[in-house]
N, C-alpha and C. Protein backbone atom coordinates (compact mmCIF):
# COMPACT_ATOMS: atom_id res chain seq x y z
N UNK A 1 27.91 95.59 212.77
CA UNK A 1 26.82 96.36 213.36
C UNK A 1 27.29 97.80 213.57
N UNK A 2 26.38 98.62 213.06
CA UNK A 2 26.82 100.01 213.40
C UNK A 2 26.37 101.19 214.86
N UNK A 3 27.17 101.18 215.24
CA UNK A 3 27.18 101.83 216.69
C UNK A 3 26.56 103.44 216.97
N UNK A 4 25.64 103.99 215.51
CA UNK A 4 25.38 105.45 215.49
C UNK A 4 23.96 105.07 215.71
N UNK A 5 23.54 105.93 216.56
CA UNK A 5 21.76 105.86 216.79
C UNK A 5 21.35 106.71 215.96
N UNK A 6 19.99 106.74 216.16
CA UNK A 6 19.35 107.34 214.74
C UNK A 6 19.44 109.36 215.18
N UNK A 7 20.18 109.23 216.34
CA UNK A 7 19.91 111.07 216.36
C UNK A 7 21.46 111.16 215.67
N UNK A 8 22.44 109.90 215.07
CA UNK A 8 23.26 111.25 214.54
C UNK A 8 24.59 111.26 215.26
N UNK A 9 24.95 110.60 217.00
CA UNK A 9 25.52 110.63 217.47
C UNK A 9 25.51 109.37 218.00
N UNK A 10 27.22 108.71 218.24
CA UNK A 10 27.88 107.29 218.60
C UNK A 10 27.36 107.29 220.17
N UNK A 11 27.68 106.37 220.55
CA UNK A 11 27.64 106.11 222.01
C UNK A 11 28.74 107.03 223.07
N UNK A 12 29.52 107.68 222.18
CA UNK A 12 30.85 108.04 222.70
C UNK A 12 30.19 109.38 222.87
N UNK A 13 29.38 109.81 222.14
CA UNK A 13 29.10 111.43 221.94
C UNK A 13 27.85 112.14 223.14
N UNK A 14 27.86 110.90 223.96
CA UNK A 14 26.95 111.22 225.39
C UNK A 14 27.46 112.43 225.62
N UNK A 15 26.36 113.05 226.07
CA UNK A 15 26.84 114.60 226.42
C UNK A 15 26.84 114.05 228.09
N UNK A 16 28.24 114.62 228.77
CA UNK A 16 28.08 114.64 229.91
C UNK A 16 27.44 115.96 230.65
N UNK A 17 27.31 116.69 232.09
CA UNK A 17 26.48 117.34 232.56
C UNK A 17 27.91 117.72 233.60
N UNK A 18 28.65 118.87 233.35
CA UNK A 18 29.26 119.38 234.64
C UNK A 18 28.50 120.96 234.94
N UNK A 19 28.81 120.78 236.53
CA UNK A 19 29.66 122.35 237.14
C UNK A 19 30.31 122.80 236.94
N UNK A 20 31.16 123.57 236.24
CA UNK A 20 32.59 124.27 235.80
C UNK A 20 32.49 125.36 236.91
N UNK A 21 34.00 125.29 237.54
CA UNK A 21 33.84 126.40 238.64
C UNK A 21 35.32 127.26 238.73
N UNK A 22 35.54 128.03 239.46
CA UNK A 22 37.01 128.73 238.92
C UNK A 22 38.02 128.20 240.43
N UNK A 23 39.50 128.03 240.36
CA UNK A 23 39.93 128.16 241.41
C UNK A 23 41.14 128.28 240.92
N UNK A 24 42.03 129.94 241.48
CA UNK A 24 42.65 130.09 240.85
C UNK A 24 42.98 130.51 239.29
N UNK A 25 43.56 130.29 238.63
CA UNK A 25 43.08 130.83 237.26
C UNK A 25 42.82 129.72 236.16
N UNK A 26 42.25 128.32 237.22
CA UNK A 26 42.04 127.22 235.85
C UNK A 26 40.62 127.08 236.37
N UNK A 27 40.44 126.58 235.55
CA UNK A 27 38.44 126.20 235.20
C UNK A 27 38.29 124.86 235.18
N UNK A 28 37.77 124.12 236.56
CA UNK A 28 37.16 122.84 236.56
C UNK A 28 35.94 122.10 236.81
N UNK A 29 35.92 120.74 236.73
CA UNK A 29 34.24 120.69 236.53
C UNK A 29 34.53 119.52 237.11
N UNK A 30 32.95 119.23 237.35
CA UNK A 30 32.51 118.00 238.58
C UNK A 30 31.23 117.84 237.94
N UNK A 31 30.60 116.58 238.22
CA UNK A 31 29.69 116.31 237.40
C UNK A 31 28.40 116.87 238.09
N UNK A 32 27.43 117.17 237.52
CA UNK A 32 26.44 117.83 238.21
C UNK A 32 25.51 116.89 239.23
N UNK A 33 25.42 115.42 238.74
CA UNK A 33 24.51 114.31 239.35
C UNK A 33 25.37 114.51 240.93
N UNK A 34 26.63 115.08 241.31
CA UNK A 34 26.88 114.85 242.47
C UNK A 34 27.17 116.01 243.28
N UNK A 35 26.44 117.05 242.45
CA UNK A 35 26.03 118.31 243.52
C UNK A 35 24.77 118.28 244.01
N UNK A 36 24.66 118.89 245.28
CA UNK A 36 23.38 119.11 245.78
C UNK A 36 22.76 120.56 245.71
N UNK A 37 23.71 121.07 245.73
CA UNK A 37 23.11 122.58 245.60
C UNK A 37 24.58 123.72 245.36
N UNK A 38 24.58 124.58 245.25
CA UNK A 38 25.33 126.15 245.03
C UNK A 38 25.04 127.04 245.80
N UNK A 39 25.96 127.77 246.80
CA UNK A 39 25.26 128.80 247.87
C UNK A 39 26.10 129.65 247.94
N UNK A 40 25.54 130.98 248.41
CA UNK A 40 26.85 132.17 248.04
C UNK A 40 27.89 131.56 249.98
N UNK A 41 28.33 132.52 250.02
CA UNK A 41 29.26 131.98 251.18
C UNK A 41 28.31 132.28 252.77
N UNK A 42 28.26 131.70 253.46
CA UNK A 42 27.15 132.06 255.08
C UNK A 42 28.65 132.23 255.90
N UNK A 43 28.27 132.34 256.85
CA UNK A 43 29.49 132.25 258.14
C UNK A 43 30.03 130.94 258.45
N UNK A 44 31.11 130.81 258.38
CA UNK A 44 31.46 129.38 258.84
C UNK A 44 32.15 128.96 260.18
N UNK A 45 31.57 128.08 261.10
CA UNK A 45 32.13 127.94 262.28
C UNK A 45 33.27 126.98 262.00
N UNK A 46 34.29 127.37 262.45
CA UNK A 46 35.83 126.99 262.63
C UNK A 46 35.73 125.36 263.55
N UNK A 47 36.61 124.90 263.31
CA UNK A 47 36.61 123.63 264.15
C UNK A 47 38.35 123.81 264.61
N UNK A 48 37.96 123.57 266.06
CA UNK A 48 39.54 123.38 266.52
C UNK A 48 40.19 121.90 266.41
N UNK A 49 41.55 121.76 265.71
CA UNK A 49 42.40 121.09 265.71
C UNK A 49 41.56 120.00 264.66
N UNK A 50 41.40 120.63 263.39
CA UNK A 50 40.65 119.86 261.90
C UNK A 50 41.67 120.41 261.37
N UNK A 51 41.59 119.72 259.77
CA UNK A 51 43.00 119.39 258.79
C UNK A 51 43.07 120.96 258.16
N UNK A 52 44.13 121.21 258.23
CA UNK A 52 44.54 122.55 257.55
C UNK A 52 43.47 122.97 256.63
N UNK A 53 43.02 122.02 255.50
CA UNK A 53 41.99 122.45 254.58
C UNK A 53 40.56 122.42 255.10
N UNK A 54 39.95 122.24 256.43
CA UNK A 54 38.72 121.85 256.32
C UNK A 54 38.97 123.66 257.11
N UNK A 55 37.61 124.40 256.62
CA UNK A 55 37.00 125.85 256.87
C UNK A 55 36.71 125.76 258.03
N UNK A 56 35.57 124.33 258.56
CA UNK A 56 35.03 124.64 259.39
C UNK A 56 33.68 123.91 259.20
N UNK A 57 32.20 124.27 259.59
CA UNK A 57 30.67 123.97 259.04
C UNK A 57 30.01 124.65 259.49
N UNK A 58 29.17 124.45 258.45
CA UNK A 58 27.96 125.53 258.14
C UNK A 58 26.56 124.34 258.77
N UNK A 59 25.50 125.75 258.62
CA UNK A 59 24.30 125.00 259.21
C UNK A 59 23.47 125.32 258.13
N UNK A 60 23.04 124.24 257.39
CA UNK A 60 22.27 124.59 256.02
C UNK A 60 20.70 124.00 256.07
N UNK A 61 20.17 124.88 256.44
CA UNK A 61 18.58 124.36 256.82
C UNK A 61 18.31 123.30 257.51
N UNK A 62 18.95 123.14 258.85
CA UNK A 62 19.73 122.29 260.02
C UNK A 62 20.44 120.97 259.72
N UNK A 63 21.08 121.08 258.77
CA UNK A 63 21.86 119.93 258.21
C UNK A 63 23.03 120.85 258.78
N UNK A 64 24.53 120.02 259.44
CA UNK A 64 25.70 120.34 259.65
C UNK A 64 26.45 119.75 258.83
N UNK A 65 27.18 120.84 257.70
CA UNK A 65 28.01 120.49 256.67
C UNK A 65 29.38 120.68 256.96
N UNK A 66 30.74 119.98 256.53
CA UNK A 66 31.76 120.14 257.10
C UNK A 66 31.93 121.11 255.35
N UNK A 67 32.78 122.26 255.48
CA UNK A 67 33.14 122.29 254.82
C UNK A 67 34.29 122.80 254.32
N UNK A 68 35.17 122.40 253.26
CA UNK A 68 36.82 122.47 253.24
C UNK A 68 37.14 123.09 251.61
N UNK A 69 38.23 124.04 251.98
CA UNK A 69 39.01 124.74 251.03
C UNK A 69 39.63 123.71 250.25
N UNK A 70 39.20 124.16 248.83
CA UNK A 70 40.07 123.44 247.93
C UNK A 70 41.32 124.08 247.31
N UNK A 71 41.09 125.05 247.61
CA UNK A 71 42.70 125.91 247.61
C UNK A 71 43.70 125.14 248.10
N UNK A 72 43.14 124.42 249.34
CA UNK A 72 44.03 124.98 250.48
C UNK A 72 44.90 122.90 249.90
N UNK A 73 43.57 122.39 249.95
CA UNK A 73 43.60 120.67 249.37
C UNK A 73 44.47 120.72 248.49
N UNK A 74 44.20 121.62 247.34
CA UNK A 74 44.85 121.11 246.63
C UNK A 74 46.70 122.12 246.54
N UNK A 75 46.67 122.81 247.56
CA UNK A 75 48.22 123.36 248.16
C UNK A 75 48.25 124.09 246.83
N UNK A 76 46.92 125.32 246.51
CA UNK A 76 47.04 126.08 245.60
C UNK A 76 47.21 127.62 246.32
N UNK A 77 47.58 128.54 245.75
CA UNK A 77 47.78 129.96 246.69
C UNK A 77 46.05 130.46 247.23
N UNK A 78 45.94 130.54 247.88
CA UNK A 78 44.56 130.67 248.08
C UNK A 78 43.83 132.50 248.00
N UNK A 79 42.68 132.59 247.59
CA UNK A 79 42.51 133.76 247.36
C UNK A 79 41.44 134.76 248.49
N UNK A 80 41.64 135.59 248.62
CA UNK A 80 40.62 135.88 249.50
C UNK A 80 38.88 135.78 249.23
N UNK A 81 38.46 135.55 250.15
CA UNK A 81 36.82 135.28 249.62
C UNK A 81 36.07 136.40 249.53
N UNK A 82 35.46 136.80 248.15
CA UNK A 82 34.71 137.70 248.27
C UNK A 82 33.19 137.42 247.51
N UNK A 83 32.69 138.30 246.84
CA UNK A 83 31.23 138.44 246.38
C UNK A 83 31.00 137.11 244.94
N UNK A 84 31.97 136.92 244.78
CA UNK A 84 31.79 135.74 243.87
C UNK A 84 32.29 134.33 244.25
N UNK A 85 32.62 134.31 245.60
CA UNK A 85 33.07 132.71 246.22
C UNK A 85 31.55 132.02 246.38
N UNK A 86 31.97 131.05 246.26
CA UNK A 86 30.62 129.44 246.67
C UNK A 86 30.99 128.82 247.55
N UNK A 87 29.88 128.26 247.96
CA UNK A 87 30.51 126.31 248.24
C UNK A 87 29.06 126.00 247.59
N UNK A 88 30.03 124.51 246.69
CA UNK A 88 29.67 123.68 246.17
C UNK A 88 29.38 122.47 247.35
N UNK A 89 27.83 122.37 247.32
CA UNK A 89 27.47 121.27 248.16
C UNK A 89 27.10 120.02 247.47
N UNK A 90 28.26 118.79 248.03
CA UNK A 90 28.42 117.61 246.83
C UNK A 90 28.03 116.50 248.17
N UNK A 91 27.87 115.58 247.33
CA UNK A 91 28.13 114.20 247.66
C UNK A 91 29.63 113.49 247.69
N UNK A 92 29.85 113.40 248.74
CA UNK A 92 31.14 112.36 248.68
C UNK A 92 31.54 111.20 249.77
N UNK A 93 31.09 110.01 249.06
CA UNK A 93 30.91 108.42 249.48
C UNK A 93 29.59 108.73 250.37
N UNK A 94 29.31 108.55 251.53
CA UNK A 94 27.99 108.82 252.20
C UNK A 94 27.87 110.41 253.14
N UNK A 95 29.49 111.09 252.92
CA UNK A 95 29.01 112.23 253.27
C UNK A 95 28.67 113.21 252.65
N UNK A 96 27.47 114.42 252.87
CA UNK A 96 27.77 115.51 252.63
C UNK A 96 28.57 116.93 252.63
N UNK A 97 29.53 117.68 251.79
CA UNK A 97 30.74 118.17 252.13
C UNK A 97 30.34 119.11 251.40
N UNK A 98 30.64 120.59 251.83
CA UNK A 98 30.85 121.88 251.25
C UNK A 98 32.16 121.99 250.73
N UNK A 99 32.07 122.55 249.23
CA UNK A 99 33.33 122.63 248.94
C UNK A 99 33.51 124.53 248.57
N UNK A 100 34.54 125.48 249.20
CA UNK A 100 34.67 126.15 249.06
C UNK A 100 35.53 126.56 247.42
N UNK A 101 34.89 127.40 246.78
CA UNK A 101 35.46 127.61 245.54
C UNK A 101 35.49 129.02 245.14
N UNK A 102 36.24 129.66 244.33
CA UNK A 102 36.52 130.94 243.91
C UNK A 102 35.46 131.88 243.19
N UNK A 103 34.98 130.64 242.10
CA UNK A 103 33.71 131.28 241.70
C UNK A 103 32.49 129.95 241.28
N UNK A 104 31.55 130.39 240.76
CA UNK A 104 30.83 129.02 239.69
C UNK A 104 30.84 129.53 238.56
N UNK A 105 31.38 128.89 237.63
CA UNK A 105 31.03 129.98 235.97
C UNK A 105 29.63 129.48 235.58
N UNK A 106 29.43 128.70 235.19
CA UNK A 106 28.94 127.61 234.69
C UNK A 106 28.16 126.53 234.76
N UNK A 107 26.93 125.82 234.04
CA UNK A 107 26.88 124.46 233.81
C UNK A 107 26.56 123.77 232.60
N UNK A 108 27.42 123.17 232.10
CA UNK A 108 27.76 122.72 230.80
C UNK A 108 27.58 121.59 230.30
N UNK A 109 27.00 121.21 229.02
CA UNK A 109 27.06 119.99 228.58
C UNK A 109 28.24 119.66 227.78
N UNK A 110 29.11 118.88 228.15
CA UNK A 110 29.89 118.30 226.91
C UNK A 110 30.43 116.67 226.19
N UNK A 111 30.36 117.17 225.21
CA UNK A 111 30.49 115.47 224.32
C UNK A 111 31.58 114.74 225.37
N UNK A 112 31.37 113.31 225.66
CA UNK A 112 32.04 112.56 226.15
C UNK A 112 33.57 112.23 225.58
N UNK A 113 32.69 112.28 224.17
CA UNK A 113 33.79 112.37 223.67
C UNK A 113 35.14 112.90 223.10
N UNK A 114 34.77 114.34 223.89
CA UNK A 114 35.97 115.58 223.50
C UNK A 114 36.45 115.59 225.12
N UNK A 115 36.75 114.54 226.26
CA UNK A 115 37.10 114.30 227.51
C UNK A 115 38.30 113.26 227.62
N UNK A 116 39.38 113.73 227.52
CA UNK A 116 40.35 112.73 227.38
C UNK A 116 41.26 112.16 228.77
N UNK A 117 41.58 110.84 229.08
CA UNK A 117 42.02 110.85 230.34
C UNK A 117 43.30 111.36 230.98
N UNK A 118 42.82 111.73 232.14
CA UNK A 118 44.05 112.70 232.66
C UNK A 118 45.70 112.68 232.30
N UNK A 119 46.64 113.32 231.38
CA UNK A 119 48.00 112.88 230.81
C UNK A 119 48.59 112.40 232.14
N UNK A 120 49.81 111.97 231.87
CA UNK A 120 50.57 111.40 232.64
C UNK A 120 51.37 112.70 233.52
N UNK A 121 51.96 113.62 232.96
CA UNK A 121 52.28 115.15 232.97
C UNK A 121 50.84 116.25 233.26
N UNK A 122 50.37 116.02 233.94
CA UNK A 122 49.01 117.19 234.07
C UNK A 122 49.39 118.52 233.90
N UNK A 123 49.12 119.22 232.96
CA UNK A 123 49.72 120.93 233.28
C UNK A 123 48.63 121.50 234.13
N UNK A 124 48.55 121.17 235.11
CA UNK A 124 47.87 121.89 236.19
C UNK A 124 49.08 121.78 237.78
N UNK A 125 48.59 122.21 238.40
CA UNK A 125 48.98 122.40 239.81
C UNK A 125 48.31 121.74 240.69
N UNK A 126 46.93 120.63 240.29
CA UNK A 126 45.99 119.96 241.01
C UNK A 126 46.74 118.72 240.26
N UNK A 127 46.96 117.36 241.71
CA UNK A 127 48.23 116.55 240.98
C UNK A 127 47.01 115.55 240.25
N UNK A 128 47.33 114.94 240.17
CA UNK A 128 46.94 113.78 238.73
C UNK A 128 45.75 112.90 239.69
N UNK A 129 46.52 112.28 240.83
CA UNK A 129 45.14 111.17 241.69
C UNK A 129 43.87 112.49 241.92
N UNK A 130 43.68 113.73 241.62
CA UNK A 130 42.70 113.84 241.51
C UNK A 130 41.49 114.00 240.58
N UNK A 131 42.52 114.26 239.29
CA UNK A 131 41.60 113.80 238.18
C UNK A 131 41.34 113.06 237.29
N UNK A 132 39.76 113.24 236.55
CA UNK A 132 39.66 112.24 236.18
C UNK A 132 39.73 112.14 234.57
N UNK A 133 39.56 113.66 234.46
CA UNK A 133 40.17 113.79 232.74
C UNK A 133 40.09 115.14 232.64
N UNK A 134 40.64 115.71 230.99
CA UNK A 134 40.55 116.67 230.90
C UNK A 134 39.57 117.00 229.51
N UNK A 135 38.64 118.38 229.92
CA UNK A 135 38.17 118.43 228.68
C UNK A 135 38.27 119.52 227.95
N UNK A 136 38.40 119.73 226.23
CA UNK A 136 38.29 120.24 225.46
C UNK A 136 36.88 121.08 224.83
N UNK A 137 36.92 122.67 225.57
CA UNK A 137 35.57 123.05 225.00
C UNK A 137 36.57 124.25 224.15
N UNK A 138 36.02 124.77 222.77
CA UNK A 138 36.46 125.61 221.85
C UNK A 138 38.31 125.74 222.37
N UNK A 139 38.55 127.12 222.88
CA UNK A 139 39.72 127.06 223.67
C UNK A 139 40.31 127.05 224.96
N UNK A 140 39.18 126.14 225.83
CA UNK A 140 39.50 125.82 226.69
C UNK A 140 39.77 124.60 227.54
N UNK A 141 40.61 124.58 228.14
CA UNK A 141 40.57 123.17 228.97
C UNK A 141 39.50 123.14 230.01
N UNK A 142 39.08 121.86 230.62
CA UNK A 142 38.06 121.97 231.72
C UNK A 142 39.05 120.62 232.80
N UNK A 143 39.89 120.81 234.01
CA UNK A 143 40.15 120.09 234.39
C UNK A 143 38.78 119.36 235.14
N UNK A 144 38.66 118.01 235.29
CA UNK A 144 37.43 117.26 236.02
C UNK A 144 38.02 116.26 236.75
N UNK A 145 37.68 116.69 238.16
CA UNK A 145 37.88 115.87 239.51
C UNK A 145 36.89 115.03 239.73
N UNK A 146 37.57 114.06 240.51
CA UNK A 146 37.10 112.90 240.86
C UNK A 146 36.48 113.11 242.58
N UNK A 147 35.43 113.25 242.50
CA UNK A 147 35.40 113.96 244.01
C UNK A 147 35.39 112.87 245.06
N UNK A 148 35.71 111.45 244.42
CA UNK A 148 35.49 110.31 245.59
C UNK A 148 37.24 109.66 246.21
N UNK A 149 38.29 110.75 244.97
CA UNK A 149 39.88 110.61 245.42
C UNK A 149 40.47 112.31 246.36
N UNK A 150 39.18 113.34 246.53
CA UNK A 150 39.33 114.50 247.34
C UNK A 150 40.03 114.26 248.78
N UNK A 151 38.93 113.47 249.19
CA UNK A 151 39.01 112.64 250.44
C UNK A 151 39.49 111.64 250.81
N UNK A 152 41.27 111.55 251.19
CA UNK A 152 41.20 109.93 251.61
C UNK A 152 39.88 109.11 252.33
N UNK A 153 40.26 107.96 252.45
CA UNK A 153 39.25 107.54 253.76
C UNK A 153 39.46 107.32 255.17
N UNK A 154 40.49 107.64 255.20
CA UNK A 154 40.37 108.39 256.78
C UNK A 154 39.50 109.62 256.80
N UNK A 155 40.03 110.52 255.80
CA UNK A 155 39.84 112.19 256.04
C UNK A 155 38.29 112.17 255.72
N UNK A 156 37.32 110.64 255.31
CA UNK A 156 35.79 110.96 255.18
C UNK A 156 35.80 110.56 256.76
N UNK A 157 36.30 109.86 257.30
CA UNK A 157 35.83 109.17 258.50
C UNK A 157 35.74 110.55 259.56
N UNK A 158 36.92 110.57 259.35
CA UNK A 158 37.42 112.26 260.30
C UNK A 158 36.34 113.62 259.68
N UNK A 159 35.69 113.49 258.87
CA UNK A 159 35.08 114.46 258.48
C UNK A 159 33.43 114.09 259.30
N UNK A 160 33.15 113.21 258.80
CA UNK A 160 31.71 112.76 259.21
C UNK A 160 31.65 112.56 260.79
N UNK A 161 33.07 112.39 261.32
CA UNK A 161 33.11 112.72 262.73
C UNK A 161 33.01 114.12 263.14
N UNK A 162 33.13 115.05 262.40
CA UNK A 162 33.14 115.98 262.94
C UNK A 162 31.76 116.97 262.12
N UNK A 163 30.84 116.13 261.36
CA UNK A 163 29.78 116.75 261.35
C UNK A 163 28.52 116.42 262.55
C-alpha cells in the first residue's frame, strides 16, 4: 500500500505550524496550537522570594500571568529588554505562563519531515531535556522546545501558586 496522498505529499511531509522567536543569537520555535497570544512588553510586577527566572506578572485583560525569563531558565547571558522584546503567552499543563523573549521573527510552516530529533550533543546552550527537535529551514537551524519539560512540576505548582 502506498503511503502518498493524492496532494503529492507522505504522511511525514505534515507541515507543522511554529513561532520562531530569537533568544540570544539562536532562533527557536514552539508550536503555535500552544500560544495564546504575542504582546510587546507591559510593566511587570516583581514577586518577592520567586525562582531566579520568574520576572514577576502581568495583568492581561484581568487575567494574572506569571511570567518568566527564558534567558535566565535556560542560564543564557541575558539581554537587556528593549523595543523588540515579547512575551509569548503559552499554555503549559493547565497553566497560563508569559514567556519573556528577545524578539518574535516569525510564524512558519515546516515539513515534519525536515525536523529531526534532538542529537545527543545539542550545539546549543539550551540543554537537550528541553528539546524536542531540531529543524532544518534553507540555512538555518530552528531549535524546538518542549514547553511541557520548561517547567518542572513543582515549578508549575509554585507558579500557579503564585498567580
Amino acid at each position: 500500500m502506498n503511503d502518498v496522498s493524492e496532494s503529492g505529499t507522505g504522511p511525514s511531509d505534515e507541515l507543522l505550524q511554529m513561532v520562531v522567536f530569537q533568544l540570544g543569537d539562536e532562533e527557536f520555535g514552539v508550536e503555535i496550537m500552544k500560544v495564546q497570544e504575542i504582546i510587546r512588553m507591559p510593566e511587570i510586577t516583581q514577586i518577592p522570594q520567586s525562582p531566579d527566572f520568574v520576572e514577576g506578572v502581568i495583568n492581561l485583560r484581568g487575567r494574572i500571568i506569571v511570567v518568566i525569563n527564558l534567558d535566565k531558565r535556560f542560564n543564557l547571558s541575558s539581554k537587556e529588554v528593549d523595543e523588540h522584546s515579547r512575551i509569548i503567552v503559552v499554555e503549559i499543563g493547565d497553566n497560563v505562563v508569559g514567556m519573556i523573549v528577545d524578539s518574535v521573527n516569525e510564524v512558519l510552516r515546516i515539513p515534519a519531515s525536515s525536523v529531526d530529533p534532538a542529537p545527543e550533543l545539542v550545539m546549543s546552550s539550551v540543554s537537550k531535556e528541553y528539546i524536542t527537535g531540531v529543524g532544518k529551514m534553507d540555512n538555518r537551524l530552528l531549535i524546538f522546545l518542549d514547553l511541557a519539560r520548561i517547567l518542572d512540576k513543582k515549578e508549575v505548582e509554585d507558579i500557579a501558586k503564585l498567580a
